[in-house]
Protein backbone atom coordinates (compact mmCIF):
# COMPACT_ATOMS: atom_id res chain seq x y z
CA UNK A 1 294.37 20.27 -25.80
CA UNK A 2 291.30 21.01 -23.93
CA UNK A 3 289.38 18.00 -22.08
CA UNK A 4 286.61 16.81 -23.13
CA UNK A 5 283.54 16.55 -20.53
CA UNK A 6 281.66 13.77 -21.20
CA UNK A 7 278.68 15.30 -18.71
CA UNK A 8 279.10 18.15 -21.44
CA UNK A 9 278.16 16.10 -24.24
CA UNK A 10 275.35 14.36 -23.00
CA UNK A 11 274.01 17.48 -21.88
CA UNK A 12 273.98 18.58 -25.51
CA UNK A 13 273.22 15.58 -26.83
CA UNK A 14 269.70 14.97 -24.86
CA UNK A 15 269.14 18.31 -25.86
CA UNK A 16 269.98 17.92 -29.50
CA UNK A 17 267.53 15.03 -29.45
CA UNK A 18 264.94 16.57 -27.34
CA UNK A 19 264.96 19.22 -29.84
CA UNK A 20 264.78 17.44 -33.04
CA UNK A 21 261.65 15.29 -31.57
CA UNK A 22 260.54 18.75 -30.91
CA UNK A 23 260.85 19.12 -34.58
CA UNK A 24 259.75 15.93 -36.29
CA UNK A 25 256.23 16.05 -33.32
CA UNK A 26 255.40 19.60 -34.69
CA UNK A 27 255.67 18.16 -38.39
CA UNK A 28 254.21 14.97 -37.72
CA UNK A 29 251.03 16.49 -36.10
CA UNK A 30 251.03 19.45 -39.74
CA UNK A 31 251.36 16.39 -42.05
CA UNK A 32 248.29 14.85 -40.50
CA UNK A 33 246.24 17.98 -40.30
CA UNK A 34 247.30 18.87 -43.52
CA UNK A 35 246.06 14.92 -44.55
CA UNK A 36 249.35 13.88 -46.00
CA UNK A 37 250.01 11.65 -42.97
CA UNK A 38 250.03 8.15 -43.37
CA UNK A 39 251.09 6.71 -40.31
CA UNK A 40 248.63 8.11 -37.42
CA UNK A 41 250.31 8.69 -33.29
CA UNK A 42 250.42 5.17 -33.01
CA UNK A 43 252.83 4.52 -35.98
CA UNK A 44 249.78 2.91 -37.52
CA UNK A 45 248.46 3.20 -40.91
CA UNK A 46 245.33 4.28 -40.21
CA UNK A 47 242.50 7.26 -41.08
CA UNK A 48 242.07 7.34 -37.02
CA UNK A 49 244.50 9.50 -35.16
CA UNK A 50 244.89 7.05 -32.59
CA UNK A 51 244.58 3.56 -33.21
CA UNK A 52 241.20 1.92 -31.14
CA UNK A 53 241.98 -1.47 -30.47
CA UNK A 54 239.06 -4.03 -28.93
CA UNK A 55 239.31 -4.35 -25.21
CA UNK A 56 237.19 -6.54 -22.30
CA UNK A 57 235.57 -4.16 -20.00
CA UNK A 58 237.43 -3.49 -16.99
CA UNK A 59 237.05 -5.65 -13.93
CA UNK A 60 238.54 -2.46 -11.74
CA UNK A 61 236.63 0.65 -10.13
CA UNK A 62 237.19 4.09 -9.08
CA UNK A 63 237.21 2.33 -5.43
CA UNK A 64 240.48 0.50 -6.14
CA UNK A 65 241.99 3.79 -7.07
CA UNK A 66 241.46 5.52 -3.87
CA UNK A 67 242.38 2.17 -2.36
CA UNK A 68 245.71 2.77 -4.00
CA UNK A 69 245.95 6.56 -3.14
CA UNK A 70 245.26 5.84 0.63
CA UNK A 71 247.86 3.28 0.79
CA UNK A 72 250.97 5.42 -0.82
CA UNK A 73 249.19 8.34 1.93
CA UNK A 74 249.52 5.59 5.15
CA UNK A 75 252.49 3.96 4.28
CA UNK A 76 254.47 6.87 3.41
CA UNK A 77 253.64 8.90 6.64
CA UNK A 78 254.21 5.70 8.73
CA UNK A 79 257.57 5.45 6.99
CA UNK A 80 257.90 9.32 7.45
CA UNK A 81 257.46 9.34 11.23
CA UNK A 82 259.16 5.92 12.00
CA UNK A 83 262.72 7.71 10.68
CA UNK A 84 261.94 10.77 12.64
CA UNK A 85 263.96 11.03 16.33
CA UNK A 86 260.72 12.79 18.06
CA UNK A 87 257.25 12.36 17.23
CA UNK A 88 255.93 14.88 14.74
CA UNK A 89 253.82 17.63 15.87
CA UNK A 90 250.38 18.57 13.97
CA UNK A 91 251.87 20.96 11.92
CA UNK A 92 254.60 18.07 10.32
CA UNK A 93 252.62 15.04 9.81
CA UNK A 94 250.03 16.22 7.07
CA UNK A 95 253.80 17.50 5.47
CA UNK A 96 254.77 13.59 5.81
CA UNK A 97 251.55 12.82 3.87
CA UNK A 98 252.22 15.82 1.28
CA UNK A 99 255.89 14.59 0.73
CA UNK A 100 254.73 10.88 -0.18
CA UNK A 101 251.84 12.20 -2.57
CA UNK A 102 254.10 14.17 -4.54
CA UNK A 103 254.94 12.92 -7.64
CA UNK A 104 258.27 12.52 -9.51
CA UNK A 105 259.71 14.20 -12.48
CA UNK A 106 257.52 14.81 -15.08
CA UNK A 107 258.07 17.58 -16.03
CA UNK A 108 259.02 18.38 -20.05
CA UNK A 109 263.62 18.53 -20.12
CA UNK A 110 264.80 22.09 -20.40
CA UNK A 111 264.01 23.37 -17.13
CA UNK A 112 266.53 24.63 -14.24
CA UNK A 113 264.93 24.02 -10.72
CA UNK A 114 265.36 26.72 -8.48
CA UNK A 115 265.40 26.87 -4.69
CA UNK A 116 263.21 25.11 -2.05
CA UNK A 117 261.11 27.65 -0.64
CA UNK A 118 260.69 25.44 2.13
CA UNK A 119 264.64 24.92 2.95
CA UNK A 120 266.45 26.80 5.23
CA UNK A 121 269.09 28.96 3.51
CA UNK A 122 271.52 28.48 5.87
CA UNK A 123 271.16 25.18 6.29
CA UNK A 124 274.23 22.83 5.68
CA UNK A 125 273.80 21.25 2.16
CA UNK A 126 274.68 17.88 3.32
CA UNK A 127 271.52 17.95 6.10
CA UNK A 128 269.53 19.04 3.27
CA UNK A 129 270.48 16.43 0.86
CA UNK A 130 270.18 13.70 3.66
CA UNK A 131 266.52 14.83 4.05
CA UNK A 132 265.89 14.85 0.26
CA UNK A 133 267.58 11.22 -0.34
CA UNK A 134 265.37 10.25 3.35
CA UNK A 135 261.84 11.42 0.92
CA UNK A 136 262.88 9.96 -2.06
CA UNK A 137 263.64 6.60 -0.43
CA UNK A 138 259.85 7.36 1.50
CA UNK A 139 258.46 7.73 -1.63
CA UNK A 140 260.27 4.62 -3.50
CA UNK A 141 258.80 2.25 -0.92
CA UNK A 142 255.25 3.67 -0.41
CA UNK A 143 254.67 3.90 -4.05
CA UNK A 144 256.81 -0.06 -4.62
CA UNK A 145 254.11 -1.13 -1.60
CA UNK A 146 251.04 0.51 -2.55
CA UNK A 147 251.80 -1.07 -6.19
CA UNK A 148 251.97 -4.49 -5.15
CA UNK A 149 249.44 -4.58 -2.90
CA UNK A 150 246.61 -2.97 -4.71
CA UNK A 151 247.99 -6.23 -7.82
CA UNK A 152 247.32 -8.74 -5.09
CA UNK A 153 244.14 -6.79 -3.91
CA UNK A 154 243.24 -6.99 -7.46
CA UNK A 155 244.04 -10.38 -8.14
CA UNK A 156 242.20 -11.88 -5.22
CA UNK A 157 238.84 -9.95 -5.04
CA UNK A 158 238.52 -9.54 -9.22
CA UNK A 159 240.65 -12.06 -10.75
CA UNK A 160 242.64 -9.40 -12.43
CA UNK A 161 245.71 -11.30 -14.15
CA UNK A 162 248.77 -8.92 -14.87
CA UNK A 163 247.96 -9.65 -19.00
CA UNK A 164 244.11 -8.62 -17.91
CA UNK A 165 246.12 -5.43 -16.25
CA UNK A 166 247.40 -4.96 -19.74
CA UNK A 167 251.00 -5.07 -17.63
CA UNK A 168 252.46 -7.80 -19.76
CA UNK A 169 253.87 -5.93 -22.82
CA UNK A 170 254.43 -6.77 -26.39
CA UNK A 171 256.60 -5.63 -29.53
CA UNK A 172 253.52 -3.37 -30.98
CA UNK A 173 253.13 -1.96 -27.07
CA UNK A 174 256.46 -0.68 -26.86
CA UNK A 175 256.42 0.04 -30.82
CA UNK A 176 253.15 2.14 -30.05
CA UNK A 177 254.73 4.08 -26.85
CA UNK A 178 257.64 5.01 -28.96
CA UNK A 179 255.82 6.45 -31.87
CA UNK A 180 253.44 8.17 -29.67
CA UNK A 181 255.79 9.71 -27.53
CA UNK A 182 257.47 11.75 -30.83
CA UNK A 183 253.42 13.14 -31.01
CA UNK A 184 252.67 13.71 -27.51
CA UNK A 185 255.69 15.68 -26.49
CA UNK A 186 255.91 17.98 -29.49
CA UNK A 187 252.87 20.02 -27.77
CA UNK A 188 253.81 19.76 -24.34
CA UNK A 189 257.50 20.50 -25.09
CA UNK A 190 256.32 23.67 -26.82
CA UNK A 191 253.81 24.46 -23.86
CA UNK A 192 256.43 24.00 -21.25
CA UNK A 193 258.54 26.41 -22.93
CA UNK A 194 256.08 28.88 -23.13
CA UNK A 195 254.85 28.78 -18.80
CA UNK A 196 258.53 27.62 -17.91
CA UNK A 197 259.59 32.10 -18.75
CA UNK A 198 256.71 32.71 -15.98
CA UNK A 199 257.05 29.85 -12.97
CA UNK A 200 260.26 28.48 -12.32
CA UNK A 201 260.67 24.64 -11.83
CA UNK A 202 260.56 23.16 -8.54
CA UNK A 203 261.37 19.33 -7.52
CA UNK A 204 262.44 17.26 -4.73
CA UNK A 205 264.52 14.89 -7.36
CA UNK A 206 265.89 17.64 -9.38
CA UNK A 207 266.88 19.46 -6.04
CA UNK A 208 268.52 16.02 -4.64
CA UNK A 209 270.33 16.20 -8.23
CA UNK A 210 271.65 20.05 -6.89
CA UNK A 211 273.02 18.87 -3.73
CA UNK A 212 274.20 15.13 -4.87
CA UNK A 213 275.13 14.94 -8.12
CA UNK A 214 277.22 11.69 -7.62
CA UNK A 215 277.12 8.27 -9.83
CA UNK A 216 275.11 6.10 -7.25
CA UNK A 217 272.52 8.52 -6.48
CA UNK A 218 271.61 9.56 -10.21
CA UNK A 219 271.14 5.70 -10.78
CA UNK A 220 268.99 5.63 -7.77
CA UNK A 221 266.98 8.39 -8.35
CA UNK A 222 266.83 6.91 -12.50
CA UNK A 223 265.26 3.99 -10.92
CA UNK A 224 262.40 5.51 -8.85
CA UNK A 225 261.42 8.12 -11.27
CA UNK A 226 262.27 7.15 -14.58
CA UNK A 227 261.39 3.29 -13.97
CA UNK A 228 258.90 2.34 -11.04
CA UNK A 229 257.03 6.32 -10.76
CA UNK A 230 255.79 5.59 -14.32
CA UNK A 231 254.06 1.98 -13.96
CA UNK A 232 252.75 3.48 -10.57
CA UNK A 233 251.32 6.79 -11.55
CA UNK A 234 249.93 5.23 -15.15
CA UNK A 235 248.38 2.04 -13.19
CA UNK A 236 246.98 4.61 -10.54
CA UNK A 237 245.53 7.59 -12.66
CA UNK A 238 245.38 5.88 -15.98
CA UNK A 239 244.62 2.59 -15.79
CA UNK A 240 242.45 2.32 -11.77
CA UNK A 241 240.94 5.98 -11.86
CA UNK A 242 240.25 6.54 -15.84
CA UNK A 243 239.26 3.08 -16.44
CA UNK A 244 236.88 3.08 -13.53
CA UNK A 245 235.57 6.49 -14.48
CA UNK A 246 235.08 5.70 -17.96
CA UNK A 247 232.72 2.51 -16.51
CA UNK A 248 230.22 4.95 -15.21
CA UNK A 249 230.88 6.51 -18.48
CA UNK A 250 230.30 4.11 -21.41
CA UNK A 251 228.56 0.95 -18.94
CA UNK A 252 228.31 -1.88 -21.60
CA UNK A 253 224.66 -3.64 -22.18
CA UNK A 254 224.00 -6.35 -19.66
CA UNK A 255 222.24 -7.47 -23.17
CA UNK A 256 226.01 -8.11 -24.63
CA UNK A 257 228.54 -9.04 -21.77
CA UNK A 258 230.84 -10.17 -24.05
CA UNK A 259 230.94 -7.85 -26.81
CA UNK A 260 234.17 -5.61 -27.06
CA UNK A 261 234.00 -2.44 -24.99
CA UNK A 262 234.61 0.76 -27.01
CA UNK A 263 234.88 3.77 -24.56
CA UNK A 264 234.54 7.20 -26.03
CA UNK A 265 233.35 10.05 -23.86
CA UNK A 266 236.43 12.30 -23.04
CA UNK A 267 235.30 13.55 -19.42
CA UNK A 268 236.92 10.80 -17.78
CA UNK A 269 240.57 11.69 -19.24
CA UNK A 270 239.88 15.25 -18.55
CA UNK A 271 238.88 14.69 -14.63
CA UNK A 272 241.77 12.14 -14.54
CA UNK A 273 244.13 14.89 -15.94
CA UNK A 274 242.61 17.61 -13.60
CA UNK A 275 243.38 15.39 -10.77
CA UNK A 276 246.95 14.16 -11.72
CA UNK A 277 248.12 18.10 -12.55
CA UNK A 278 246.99 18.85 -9.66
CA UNK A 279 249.15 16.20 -7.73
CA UNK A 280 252.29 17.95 -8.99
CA UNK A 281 251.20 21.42 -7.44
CA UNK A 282 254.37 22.97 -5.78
CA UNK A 283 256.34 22.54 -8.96
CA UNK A 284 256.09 25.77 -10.23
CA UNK A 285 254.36 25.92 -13.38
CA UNK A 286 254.59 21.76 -14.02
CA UNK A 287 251.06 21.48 -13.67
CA UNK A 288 250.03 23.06 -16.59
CA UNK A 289 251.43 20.93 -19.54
CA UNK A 290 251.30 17.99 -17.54
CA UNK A 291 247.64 18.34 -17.53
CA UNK A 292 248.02 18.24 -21.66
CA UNK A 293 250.30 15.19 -21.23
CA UNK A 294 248.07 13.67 -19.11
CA UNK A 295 245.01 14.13 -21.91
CA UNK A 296 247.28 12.75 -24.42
CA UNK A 297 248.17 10.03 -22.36
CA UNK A 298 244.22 9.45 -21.53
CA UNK A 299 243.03 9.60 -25.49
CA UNK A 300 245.93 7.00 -25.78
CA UNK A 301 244.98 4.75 -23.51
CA UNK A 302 241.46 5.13 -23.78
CA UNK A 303 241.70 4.27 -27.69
CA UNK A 304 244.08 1.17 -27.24
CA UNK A 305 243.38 0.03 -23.67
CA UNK A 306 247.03 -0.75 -23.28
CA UNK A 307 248.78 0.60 -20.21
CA UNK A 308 252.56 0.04 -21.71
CA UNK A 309 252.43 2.29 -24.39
CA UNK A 310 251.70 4.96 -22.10
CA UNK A 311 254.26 3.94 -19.72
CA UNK A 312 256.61 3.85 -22.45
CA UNK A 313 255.79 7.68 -23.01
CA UNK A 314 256.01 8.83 -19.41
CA UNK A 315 259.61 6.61 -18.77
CA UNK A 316 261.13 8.53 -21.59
CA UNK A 317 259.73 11.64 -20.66
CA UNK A 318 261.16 11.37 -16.78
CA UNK A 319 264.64 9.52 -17.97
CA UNK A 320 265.17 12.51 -20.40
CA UNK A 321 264.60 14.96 -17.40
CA UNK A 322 266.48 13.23 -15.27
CA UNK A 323 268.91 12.14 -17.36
CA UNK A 324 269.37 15.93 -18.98
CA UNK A 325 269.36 17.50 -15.20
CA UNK A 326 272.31 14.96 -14.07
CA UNK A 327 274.54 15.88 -17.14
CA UNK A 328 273.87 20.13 -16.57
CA UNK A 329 274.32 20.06 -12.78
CA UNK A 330 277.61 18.14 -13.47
CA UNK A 331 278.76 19.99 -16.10
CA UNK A 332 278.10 23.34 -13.96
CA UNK A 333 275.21 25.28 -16.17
């Protein structure tokens, strides 16, 4: 009797599941066009696509974004150079920098990352899988630091409460993030498919997943992409650069301080979504639906002005990668 792989069933069981979300997304989003839908992206009943919920004005600005983006920058290349035996020339430290901005995962599941372009191929895989565990841990710590500095920042200078962050979640948050993540990643699924035939994949996690594909370092990687990348990149693009863009946007009257801000002009989530696609450059052809993921993500957050729904999207979205990529390197596909 044969042995059963267990890598080989999760492999096709993520995919099974990836697919029929595929599925039920593309029919979900036909029902609603077609005006049969009663439950709108939020799992809401509602004649609104997404749910608009009341929400204070922001007490954050585009400034504390780049305040943010500096920090991941400084500490990151400090962190890159302190672990390097000789001082970097001019040609390696803006790399450093480069290494720390990139993002993680992200990408839709269903892709097979190819080869580093900027690895030596003769290189011995262990050296090479030293230096990708060496940027992963960079990036863990500049993005962990960066976090929790620009909260305290926050805190001290505007007041800003983690609830006033929208950080503290709630049943209808996570509720919301689930139904909305069936909606969102029926068109970006589809989309991926479609640029994945031209531009191959390429990733510093996914290749770390190539040359380690052990127990400890898939739980490792798990926890810096699929659970602290997410609350970083959404608190940095969505929540500090969005939100501060969409002040200049839709300012409320000095007349009515107190009223309930309503955002609505789209230009911020578009120059958001410009900006975070173009973050993931290097990856191939990643940029281009996770500029659509990012506008769904914006409308979403715009509407509710809750960060953890669209956390909720973008963990499952990097866990599914991640997890999908562990079980097919593994299994040997």
């Amino acid at each position: 009797m044969p042995r059963v792989n267990p890598f080989e069933i999760g492999f096709f069981a993520i995919s099974l599941t990836v697919l029929t979300l595929l599925v039920a997304g593309s029919v979900l989003w036909i029902r609603w066009f077609l005006g049969q839908g009663k439950r709108n992206l939020c799992g809401d009943v509602s004649s609104e696509l997404i749910t608009r919920l009341p929400q204070p004005r922001p007490r954050w600005t585009v400034f504390d974004f780049v305040l943010m983006f500096g920090l991941l920058i400084l500490v990151g290349a400090l962190l890159q150079q302190s672990q390097q035996p000789d001082q970097p020339g001019p040609d390696e430290a803006p790399q450093a920098a480069a290494d720390v901005v990139d993002q993680a995962v992200d990408a839709p599941p269903g892709e097979d990352p190819g080869e580093d372009p900027g690895e030596d191929p003769g290189e011995d895989p262990g050296v090479r899988a030293a230096k990708l565990v060496k940027q992963v841990q960079i990036h863990f710590i500049a993005n962990l630091s960066a976090f929790v500095f620009t909260l305290v920042f926050l805190r001290l200078t505007q007041g800003a409460s983690l609830a006033h962050l929208t950080l503290i979640p709630n049943r209808q948050d996570v509720r919301r993030g689930l139904f909305a993540t069936v909606w969102i990643l029926a068109p970006v699924l589809l989309l991926n498919l479609l640029v994945s035939q031209l531009v191959q994949y390429e990733h510093t996690v996914t290749n770390l997943l190539a040359e380690e594909s052990g127990t400890r370092t898939f739980l490792a990687l798990f926890l810096s992409a699929a659970c602290l990348t997410p609350i970083v990149e959404e608190f940095q693009f969505r929540l500090l650069l969005q939100g501060g863009l969409q002040q200049v946007a839709d300012p409320l009257p000095d007349s009515d301080p107190l009223s309930s801000w309503k955002p609505a002009t789209a230009w911020p989530i578009y120059v958001t979504s410009l900006l975070f696609a173009a973050m993931h450059l290097g990856q191939g052809a990643a940029p281009i639906p996770l500029f659509f993921l990012s506008v769904g993500l914006g409308f979403l957050y715009q509407r509710t002005g809750r960060l953890v729904p669209v956390i909720v999207v973008h963990m499952l979205l990097n866990a599914a990668t991640l997890c999908m990529e562990f079980c097919r390197v593994n299994v040997g596909l």
